[in-house]
C-alpha atoms as a PDB file:
ATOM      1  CA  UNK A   1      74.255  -7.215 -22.778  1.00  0.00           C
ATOM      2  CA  UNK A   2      72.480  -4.836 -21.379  1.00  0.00           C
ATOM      3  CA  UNK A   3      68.443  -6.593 -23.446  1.00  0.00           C
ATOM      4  CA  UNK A   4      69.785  -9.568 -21.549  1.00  0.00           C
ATOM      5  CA  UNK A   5      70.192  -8.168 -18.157  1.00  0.00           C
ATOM      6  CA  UNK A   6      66.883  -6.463 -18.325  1.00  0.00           C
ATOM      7  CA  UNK A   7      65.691  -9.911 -19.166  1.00  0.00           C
ATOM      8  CA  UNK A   8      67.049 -11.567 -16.016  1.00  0.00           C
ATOM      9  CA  UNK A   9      65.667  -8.848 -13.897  1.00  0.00           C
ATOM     10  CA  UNK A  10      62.516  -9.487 -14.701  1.00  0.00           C
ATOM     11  CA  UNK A  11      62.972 -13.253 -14.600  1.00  0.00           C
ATOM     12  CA  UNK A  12      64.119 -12.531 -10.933  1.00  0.00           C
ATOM     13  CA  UNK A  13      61.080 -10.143 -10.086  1.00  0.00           C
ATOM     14  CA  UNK A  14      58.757 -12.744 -11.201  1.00  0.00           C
ATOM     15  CA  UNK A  15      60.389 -15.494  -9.554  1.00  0.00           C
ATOM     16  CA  UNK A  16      60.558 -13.102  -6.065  1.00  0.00           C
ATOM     17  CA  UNK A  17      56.838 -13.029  -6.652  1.00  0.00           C
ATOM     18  CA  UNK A  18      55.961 -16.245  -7.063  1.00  0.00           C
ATOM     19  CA  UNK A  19      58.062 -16.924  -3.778  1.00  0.00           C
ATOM     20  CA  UNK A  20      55.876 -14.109  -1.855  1.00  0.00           C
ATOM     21  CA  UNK A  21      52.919 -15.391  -3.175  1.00  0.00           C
ATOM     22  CA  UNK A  22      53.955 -18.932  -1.950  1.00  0.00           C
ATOM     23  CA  UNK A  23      54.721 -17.848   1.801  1.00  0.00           C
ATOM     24  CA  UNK A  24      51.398 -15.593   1.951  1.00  0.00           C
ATOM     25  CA  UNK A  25      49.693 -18.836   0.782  1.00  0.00           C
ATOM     26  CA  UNK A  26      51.184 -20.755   3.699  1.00  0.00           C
ATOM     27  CA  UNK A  27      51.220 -18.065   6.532  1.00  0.00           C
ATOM     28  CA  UNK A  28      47.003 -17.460   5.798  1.00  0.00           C
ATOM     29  CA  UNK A  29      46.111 -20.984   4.356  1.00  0.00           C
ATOM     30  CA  UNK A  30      43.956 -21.766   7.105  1.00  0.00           C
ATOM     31  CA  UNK A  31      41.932 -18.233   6.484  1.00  0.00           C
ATOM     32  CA  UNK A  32      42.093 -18.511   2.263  1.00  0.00           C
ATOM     33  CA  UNK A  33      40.205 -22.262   2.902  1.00  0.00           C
ATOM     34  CA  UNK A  34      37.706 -21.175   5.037  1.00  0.00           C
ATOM     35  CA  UNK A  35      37.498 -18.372   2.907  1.00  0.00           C
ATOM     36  CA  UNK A  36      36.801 -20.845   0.000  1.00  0.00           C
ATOM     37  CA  UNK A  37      34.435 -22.920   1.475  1.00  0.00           C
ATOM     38  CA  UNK A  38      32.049 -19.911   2.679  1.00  0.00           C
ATOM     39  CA  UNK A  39      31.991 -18.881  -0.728  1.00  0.00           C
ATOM     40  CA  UNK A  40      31.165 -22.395  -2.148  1.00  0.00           C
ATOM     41  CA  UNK A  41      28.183 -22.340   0.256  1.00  0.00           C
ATOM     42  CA  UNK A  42      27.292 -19.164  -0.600  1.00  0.00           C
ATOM     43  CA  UNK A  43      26.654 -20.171  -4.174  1.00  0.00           C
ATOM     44  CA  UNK A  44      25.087 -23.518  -3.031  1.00  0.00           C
ATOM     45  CA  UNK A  45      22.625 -21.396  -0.810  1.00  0.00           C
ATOM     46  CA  UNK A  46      21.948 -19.161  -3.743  1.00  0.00           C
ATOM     47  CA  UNK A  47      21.650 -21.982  -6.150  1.00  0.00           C
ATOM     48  CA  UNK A  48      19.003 -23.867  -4.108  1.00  0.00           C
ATOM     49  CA  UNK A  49      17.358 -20.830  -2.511  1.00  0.00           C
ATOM     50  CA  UNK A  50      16.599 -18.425  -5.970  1.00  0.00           C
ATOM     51  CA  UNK A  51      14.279 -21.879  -6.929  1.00  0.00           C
ATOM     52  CA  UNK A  52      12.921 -21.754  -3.935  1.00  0.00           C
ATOM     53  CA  UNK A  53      11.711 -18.292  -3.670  1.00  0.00           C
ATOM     54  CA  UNK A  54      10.391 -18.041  -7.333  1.00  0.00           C
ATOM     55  CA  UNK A  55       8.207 -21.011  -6.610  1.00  0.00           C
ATOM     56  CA  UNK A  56       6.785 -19.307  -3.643  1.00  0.00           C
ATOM     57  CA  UNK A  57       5.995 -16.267  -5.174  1.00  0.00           C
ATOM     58  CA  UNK A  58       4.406 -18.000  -8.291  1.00  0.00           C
ATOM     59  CA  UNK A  59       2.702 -19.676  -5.676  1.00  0.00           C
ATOM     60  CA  UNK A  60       1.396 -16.528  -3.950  1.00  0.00           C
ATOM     61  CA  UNK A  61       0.055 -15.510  -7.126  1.00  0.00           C
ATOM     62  CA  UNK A  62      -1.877 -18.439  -8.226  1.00  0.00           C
ATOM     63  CA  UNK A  63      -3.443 -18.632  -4.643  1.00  0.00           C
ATOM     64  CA  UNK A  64      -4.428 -14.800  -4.917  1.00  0.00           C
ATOM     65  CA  UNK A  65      -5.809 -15.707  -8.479  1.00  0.00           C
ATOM     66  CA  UNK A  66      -8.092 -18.631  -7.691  1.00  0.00           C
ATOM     67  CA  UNK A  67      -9.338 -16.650  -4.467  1.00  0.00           C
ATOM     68  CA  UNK A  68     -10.432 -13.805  -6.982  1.00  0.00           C
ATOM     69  CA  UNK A  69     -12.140 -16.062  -9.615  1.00  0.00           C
ATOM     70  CA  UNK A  70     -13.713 -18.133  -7.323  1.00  0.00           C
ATOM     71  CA  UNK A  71     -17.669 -17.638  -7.453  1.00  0.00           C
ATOM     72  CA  UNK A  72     -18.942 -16.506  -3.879  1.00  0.00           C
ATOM     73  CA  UNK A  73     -22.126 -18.164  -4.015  1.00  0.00           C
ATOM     74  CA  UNK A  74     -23.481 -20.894  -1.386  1.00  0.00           C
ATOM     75  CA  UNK A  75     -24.233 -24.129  -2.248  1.00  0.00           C
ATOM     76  CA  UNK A  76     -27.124 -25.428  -4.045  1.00  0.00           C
ATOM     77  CA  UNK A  77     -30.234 -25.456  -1.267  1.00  0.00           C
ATOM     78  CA  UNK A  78     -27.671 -24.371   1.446  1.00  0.00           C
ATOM     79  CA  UNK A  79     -28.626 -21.636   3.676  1.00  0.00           C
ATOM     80  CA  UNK A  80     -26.589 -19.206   4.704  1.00  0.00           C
ATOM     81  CA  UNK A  81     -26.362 -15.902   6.962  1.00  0.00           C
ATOM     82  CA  UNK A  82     -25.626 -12.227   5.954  1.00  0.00           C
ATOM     83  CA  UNK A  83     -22.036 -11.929   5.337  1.00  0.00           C
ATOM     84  CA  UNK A  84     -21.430 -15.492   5.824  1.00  0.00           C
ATOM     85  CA  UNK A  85     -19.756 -15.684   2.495  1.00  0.00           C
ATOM     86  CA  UNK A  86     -17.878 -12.960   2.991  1.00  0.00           C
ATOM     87  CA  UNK A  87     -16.457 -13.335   5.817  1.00  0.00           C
ATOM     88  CA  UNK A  88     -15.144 -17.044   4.023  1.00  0.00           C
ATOM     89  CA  UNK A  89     -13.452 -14.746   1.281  1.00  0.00           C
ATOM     90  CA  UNK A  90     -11.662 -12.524   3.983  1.00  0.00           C
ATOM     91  CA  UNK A  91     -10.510 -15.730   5.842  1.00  0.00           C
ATOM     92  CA  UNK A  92      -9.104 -16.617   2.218  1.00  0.00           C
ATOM     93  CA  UNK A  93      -7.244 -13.513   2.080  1.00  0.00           C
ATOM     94  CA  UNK A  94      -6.127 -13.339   5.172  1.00  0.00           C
ATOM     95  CA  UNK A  95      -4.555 -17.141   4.945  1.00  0.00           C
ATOM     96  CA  UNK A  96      -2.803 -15.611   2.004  1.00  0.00           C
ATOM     97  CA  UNK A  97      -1.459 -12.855   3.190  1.00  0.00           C
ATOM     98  CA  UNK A  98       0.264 -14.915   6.307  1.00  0.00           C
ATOM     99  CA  UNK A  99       1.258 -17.803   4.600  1.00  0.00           C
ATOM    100  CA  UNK A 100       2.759 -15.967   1.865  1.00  0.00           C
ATOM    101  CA  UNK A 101       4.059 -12.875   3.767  1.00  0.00           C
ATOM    102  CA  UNK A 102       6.614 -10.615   2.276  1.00  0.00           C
ATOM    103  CA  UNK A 103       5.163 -11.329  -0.909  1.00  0.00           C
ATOM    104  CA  UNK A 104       4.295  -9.414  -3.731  1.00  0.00           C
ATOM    105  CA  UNK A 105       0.115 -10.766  -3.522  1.00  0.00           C
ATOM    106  CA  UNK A 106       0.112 -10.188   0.143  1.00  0.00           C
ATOM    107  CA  UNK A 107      -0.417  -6.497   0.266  1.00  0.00           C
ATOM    108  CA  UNK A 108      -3.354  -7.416  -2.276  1.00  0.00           C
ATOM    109  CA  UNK A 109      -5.041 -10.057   0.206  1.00  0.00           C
ATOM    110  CA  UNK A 110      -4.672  -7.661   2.840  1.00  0.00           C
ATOM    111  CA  UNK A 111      -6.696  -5.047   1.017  1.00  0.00           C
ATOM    112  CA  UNK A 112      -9.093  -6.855  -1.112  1.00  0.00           C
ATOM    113  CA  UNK A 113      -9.967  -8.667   3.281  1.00  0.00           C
ATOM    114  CA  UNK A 114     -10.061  -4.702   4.046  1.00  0.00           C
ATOM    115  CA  UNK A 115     -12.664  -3.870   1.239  1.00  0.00           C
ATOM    116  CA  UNK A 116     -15.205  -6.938   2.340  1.00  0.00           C
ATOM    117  CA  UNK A 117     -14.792  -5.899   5.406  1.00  0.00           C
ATOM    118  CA  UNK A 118     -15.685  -2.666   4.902  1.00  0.00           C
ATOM    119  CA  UNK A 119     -18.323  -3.415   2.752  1.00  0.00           C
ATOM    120  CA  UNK A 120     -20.261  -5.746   5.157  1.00  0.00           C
ATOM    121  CA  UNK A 121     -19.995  -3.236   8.010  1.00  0.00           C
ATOM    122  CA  UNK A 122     -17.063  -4.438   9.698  1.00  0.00           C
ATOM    123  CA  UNK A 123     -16.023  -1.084  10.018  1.00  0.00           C
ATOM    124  CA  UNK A 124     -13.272  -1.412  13.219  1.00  0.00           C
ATOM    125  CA  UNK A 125     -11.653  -5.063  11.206  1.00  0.00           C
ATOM    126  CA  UNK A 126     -11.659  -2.799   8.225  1.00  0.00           C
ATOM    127  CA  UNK A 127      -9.231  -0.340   9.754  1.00  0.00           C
ATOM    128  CA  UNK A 128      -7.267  -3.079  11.734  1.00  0.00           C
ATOM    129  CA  UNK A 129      -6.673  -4.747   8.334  1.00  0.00           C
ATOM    130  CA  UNK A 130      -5.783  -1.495   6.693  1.00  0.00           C
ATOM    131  CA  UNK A 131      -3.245  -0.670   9.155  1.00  0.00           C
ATOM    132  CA  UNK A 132      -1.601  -4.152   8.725  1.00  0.00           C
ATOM    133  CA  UNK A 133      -0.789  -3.332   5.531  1.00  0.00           C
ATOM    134  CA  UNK A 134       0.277   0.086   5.794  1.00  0.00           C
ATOM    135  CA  UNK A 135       2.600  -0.982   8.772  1.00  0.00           C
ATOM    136  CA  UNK A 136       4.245  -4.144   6.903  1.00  0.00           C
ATOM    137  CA  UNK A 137       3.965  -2.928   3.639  1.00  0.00           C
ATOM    138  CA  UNK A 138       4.598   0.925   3.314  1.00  0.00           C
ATOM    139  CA  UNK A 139       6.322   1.367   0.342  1.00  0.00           C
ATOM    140  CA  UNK A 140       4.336  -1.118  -1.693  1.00  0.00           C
ATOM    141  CA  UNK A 141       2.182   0.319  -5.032  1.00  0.00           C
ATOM    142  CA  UNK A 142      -1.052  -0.495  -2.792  1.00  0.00           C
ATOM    143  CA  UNK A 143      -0.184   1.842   0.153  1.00  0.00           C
ATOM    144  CA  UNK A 144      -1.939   5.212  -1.438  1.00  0.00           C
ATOM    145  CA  UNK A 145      -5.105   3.351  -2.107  1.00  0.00           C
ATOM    146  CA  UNK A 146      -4.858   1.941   1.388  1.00  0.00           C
ATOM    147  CA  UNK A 147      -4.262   5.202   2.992  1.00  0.00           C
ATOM    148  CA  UNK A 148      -7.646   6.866   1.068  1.00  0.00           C
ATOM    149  CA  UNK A 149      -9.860   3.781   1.822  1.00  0.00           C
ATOM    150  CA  UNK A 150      -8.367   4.149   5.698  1.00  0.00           C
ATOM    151  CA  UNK A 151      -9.866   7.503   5.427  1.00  0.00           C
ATOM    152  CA  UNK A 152     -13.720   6.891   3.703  1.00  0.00           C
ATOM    153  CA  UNK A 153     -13.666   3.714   6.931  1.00  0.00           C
ATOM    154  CA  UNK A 154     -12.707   6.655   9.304  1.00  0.00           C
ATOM    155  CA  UNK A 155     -15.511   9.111   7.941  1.00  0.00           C
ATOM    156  CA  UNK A 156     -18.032   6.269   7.773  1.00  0.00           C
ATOM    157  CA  UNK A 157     -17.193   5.756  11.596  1.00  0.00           C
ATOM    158  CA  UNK A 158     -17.865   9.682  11.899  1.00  0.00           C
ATOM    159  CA  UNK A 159     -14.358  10.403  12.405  1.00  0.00           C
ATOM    160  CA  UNK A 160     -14.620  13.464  10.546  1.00  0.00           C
ATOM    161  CA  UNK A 161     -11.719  15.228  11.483  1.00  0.00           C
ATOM    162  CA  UNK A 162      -9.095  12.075  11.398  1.00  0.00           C
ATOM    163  CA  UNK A 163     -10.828  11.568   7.694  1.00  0.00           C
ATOM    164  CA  UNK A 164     -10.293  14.750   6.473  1.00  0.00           C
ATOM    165  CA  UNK A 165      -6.543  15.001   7.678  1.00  0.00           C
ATOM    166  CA  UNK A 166      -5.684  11.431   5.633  1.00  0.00           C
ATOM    167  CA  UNK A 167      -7.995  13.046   2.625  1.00  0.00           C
ATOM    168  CA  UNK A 168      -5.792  15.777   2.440  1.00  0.00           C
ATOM    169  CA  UNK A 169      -2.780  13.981   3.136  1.00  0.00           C
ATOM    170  CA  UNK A 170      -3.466  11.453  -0.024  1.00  0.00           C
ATOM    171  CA  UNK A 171      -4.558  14.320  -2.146  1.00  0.00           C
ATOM    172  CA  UNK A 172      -1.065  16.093  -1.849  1.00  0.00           C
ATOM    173  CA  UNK A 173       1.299  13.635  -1.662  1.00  0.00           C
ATOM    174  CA  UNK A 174      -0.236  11.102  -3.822  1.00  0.00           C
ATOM    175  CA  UNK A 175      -0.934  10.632  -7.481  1.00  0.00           C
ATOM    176  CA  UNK A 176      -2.499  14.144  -9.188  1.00  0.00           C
ATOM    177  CA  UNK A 177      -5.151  11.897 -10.496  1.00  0.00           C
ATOM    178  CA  UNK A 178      -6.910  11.123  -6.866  1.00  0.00           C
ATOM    179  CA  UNK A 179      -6.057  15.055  -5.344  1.00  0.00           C
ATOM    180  CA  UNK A 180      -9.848  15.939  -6.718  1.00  0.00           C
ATOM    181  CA  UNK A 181     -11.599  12.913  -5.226  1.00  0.00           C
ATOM    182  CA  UNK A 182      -9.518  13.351  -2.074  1.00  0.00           C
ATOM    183  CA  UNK A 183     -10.168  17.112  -1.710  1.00  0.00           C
ATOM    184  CA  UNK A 184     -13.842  16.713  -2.605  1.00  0.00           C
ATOM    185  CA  UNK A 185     -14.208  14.090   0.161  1.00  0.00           C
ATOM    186  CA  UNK A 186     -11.725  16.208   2.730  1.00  0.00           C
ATOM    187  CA  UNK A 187     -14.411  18.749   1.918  1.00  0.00           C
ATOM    188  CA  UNK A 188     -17.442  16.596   2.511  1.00  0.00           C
ATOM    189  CA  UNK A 189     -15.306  15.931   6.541  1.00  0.00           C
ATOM    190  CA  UNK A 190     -15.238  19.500   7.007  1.00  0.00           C
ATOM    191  CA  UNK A 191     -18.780  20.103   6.148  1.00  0.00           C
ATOM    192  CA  UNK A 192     -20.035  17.405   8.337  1.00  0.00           C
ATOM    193  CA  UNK A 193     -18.366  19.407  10.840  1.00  0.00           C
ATOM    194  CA  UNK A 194     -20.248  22.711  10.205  1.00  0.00           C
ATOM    195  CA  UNK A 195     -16.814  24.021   9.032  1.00  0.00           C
ATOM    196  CA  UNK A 196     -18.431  25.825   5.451  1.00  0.00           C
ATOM    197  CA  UNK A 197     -15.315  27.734   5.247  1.00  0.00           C
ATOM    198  CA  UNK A 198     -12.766  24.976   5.159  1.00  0.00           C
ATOM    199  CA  UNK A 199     -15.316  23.246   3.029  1.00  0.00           C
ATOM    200  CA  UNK A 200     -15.590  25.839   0.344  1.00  0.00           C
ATOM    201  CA  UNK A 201     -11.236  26.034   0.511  1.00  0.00           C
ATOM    202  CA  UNK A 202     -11.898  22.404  -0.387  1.00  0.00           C
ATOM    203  CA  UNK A 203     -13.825  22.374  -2.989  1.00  0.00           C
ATOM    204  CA  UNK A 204     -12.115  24.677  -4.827  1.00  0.00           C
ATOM    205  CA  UNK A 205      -9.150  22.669  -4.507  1.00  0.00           C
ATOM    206  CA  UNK A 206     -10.955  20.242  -5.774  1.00  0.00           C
ATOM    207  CA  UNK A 207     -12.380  22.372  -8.670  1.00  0.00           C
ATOM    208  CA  UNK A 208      -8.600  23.378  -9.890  1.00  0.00           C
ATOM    209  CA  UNK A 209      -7.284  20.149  -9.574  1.00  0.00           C
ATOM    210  CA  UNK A 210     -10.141  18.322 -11.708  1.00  0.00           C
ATOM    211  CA  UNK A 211     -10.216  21.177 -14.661  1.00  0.00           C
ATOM    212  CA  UNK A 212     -12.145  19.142 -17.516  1.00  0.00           C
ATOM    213  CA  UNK A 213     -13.725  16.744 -15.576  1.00  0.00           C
ATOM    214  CA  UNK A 214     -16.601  15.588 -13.539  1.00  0.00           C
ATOM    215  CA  UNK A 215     -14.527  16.579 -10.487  1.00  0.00           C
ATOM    216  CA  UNK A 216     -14.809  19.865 -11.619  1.00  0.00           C
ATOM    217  CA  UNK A 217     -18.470  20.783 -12.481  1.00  0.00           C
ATOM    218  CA  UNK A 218     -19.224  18.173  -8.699  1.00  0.00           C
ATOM    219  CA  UNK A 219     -16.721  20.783  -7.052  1.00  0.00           C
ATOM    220  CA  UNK A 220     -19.032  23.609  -8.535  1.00  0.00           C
ATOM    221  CA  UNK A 221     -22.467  22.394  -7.558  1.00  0.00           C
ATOM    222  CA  UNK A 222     -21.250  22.209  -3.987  1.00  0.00           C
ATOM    223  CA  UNK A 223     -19.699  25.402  -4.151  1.00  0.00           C
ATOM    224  CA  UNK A 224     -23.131  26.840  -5.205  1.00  0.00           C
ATOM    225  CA  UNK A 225     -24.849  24.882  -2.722  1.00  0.00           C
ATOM    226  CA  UNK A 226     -23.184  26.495  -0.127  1.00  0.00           C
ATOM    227  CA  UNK A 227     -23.067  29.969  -0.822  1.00  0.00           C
ATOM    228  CA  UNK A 228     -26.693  30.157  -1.531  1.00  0.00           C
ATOM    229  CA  UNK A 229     -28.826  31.875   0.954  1.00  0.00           C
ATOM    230  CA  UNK A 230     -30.696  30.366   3.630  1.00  0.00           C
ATOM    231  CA  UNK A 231     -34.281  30.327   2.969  1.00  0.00           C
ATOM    232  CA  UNK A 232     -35.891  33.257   5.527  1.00  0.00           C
ATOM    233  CA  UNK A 233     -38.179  31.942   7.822  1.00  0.00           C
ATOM    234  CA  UNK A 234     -40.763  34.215   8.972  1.00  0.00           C
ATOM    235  CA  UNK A 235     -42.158  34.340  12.168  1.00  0.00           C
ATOM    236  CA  UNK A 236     -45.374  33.690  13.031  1.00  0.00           C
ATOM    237  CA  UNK A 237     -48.459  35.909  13.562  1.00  0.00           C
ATOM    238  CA  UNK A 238     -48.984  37.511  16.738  1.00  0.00           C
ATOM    239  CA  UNK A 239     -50.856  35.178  18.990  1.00  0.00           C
ATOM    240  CA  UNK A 240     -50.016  32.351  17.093  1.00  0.00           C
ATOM    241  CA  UNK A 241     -48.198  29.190  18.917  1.00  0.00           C
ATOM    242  CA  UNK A 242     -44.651  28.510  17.303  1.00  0.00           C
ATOM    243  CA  UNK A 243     -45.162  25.000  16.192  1.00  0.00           C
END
């Protein structure tokens, strides 16, 4: 007796919870369809958009490919001014970088257009470019290189002490492998600026870091450049007229 009671307890329960179930159904059915339907456009957005973006950023690619294999040479018996062709590539780039924005490539275009630039003289488009990609792309694998080749654009526009600040900044929060180069050139900044004390800190900065390699025995020969003595100049003869 008692197996069978148990039994139609349980039959009860579940038939008490079918009935709930039933009522909540009703009471929310306008909320459970609408419910329904978002997520059935959710997956239909998802189905048609994942396509979507994997053709765009296989696009991107390609684009950034052919831009980098393409020969920069004028045409046969075409003339053409200095940095005419150049300044072509950098257009490429820069196409690529807008029209594929948010991209994986674009942060490339933006710094290959950066390095032309830089290399043809175009010292102030250089900077402007480099500072488009730092600002839209921070945290992409690019934005250490960008930061030390904002810096050698800075010192070649004799911003020595701006330079040497992002030199130092790169060489001790970014990869060990660029803390000698970036030390060596901080150094070079604070040279340029008469500052032989800072520049000797430098160097040997540089020296430690680069233990084994050229970096090293470079950080050396400055170091030895610096503290050698001034040649002594004497002075002239009595009566003779200082050239």
């Amino acid at each position: 007796m008692k197996a069978k009671r148990r039994q139609e307890l349980k039959q009860d329960e579940f038939v008490d919870t079918l009935v709930w179930l039933w009522e909540t159904v009703k009471k929310n059915q306008q909320q459970i369809v609408v419910g329904v339907l978002v997520a059935v456009a959710l997956v239909a957005a998802v189905t048609l958009i994942v396509p979507q973006l994997r053709q765009r950023r296989y696009a991107a690619w390609a684009s950034l490919s052919a831009i980098e294999q393409s020969v920069v040479a004028p045409p046969e018996g075409a003339q053409t001014k200095p940095g005419e062709l150049e300044a072509a590539q950098v257009e490429k780039y820069r196409k690529l970088a807008a029209d594929y924005s948010g991209s994986g490539a674009a942060p490339i275009a933006l710094y290959q257009a950066a390095q032309l630039l830089h290399e043809t003289g175009k010292l102030d488009e250089a900077l402007k470019t480099l500072n488009e990609l730092l600002a839209s792309y921070p945290k992409c694998e690019l934005a250490v290189a960008a930061e030390a080749a904002k810096a050698t654009v800075l010192e070649d526009q004799g911003k020595y002490a701006e330079a040497k600040a992002l030199y130092e900044k790169v060489a001790q929060s970014g990869p060990r492998y660029l803390s000698p180069e970036c030390y060596l050139n901080a150094a070079r900044c604070a040279e340029l600026m008469k500052d032989v004390v800072q520049a000797k800190e430098l160097y040997r900065k540089a020296e430690e870091l680069g233990k084994g390699t050229g970096w090293e025995q470079l950080a050396k020969e400055r170091i030895a450049r610096l503290e050698r003595p001034a040649p002594v100049t004497s002075p002239p003869p009595t009566g003779e007229k200082k050239g």
